[in-house]
C-alpha atoms as a PDB file:
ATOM      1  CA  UNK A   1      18.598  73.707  66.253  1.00  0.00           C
ATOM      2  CA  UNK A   2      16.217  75.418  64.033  1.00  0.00           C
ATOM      3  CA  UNK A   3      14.513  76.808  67.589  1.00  0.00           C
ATOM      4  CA  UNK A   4      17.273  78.718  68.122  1.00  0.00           C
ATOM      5  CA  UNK A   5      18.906  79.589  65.057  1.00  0.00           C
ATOM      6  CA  UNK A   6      15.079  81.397  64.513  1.00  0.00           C
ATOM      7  CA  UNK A   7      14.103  82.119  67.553  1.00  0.00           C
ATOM      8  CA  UNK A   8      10.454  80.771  66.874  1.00  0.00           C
ATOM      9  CA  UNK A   9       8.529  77.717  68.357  1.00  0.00           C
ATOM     10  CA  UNK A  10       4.992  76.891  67.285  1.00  0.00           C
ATOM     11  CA  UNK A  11       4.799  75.126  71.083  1.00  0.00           C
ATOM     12  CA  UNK A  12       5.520  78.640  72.731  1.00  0.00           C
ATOM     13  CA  UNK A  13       2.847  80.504  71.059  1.00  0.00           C
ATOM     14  CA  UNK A  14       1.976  82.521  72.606  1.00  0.00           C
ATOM     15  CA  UNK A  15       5.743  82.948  74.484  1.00  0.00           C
ATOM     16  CA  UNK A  16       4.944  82.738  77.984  1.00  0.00           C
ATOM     17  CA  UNK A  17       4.911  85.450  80.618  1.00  0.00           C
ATOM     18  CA  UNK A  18       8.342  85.367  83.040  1.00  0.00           C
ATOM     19  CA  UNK A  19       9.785  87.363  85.375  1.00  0.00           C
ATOM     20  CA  UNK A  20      13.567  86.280  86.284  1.00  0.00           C
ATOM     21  CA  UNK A  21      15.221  87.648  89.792  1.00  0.00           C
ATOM     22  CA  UNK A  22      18.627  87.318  90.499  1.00  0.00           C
ATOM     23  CA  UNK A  23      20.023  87.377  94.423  1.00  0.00           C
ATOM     24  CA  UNK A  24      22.615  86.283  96.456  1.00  0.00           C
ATOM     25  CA  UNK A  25      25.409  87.766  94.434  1.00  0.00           C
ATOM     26  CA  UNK A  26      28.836  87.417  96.208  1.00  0.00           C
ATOM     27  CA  UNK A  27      31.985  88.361  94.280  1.00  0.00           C
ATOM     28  CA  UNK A  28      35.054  85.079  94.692  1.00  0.00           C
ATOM     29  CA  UNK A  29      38.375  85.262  93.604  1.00  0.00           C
ATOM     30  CA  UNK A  30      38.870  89.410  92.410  1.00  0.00           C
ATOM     31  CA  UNK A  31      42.364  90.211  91.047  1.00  0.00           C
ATOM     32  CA  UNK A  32      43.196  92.965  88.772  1.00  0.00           C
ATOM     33  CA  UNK A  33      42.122  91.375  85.361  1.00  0.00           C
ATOM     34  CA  UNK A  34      39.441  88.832  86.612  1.00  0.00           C
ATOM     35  CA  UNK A  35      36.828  87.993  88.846  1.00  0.00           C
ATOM     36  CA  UNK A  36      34.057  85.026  89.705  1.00  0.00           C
ATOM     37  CA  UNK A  37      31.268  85.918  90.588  1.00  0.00           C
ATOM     38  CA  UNK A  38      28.163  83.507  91.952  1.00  0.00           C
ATOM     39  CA  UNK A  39      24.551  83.866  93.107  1.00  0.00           C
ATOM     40  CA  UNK A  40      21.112  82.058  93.101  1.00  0.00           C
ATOM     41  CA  UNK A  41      18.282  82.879  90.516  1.00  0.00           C
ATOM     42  CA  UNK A  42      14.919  82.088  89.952  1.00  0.00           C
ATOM     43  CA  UNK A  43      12.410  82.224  86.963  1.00  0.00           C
ATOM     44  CA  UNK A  44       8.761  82.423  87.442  1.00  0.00           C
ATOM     45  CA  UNK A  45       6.893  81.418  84.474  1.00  0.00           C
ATOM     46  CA  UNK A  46       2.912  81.529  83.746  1.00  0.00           C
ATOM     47  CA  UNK A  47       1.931  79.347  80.466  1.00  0.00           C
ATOM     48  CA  UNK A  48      -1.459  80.889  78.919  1.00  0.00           C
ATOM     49  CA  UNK A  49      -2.673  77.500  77.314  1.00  0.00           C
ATOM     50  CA  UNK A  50      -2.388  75.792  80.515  1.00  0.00           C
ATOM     51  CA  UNK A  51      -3.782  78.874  82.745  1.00  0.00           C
ATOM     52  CA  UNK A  52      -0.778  77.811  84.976  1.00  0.00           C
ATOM     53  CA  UNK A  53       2.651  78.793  86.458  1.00  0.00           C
ATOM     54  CA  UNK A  54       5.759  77.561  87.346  1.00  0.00           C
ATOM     55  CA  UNK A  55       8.923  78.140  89.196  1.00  0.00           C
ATOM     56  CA  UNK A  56      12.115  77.381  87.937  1.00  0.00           C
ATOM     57  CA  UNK A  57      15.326  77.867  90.313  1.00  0.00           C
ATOM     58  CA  UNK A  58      19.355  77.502  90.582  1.00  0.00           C
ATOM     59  CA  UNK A  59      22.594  78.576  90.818  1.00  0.00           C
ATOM     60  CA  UNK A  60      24.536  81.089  88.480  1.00  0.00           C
ATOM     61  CA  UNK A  61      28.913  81.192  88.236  1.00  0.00           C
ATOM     62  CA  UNK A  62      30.052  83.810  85.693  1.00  0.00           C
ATOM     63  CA  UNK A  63      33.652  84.514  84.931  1.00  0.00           C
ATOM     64  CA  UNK A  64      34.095  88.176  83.462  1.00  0.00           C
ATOM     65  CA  UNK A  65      37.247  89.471  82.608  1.00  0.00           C
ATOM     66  CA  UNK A  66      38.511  93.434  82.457  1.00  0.00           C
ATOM     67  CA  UNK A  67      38.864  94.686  79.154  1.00  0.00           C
ATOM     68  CA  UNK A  68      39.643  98.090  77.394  1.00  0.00           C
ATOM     69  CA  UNK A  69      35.532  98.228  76.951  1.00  0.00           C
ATOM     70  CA  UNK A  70      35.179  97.419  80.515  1.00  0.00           C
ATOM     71  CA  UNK A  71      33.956  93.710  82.355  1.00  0.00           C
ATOM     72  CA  UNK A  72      32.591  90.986  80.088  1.00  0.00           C
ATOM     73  CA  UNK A  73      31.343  88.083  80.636  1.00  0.00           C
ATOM     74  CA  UNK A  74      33.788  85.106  79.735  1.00  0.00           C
ATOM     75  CA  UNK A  75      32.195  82.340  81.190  1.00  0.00           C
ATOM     76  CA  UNK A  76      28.467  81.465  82.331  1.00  0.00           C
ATOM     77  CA  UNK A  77      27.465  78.118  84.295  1.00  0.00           C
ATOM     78  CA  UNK A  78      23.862  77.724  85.437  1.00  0.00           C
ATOM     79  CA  UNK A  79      22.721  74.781  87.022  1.00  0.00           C
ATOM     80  CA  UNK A  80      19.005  74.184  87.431  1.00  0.00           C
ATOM     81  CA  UNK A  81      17.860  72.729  90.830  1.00  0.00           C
ATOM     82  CA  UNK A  82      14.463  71.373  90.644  1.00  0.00           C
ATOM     83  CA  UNK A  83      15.009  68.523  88.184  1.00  0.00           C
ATOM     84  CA  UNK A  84      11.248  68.122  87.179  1.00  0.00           C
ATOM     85  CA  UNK A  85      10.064  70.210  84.361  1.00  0.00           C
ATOM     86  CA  UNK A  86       6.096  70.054  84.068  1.00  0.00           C
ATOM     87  CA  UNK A  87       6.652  71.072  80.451  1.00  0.00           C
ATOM     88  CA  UNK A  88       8.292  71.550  77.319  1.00  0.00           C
ATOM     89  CA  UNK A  89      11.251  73.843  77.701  1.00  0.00           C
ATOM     90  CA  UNK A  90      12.215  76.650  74.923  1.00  0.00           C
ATOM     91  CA  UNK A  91      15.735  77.971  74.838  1.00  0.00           C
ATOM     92  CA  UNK A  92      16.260  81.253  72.891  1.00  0.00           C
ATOM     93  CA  UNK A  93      19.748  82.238  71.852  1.00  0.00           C
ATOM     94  CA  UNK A  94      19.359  86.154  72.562  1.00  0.00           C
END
């Protein structure tokens, strides 16, 4: 909790270098106020301690909703395919 109420950890320093791509996007279910929208991401990481990289990969849903300030993001479900991470994983509440 304190990770990511500070947005600090001593075991990413330094944070490590990533590059995130997001494809596949197809738009489900569109009506008036709503929409779902899904597509495939992955996160390629390089760790400076280690001199090594990584590849993380999955699947992205978002719900997002019309409002007077225009589409927003309601809902987010990510599920991450390759179930073996080499290392400690950081989450950052941005």
């Amino acid at each position: 909790v304190w990770r990511i109420r500070s947005g600090q950890s001593i075991a990413s320093t330094p944070l490590p270098r990533t590059s995130h791509a997001v494809n596949n996007i197809m738009v489900d279910d569109l009506t008036d106020d709503g929409m779902t929208v899904r597509s495939t991401w992955q996160a390629n990481c390089f760790f400076h301690k280690k001199n090594k990289s990584d590849l993380f990969y999955g699947d992205y849903e978002h719900k997002l909703r019309k409002t007077d300030d225009g589409w927003k993001i309601c809902r987010k479900y990510v599920v991450l395919k390759n179930d073996y991470i080499p290392t400690m994983l950081d989450i950052y509440n941005a």
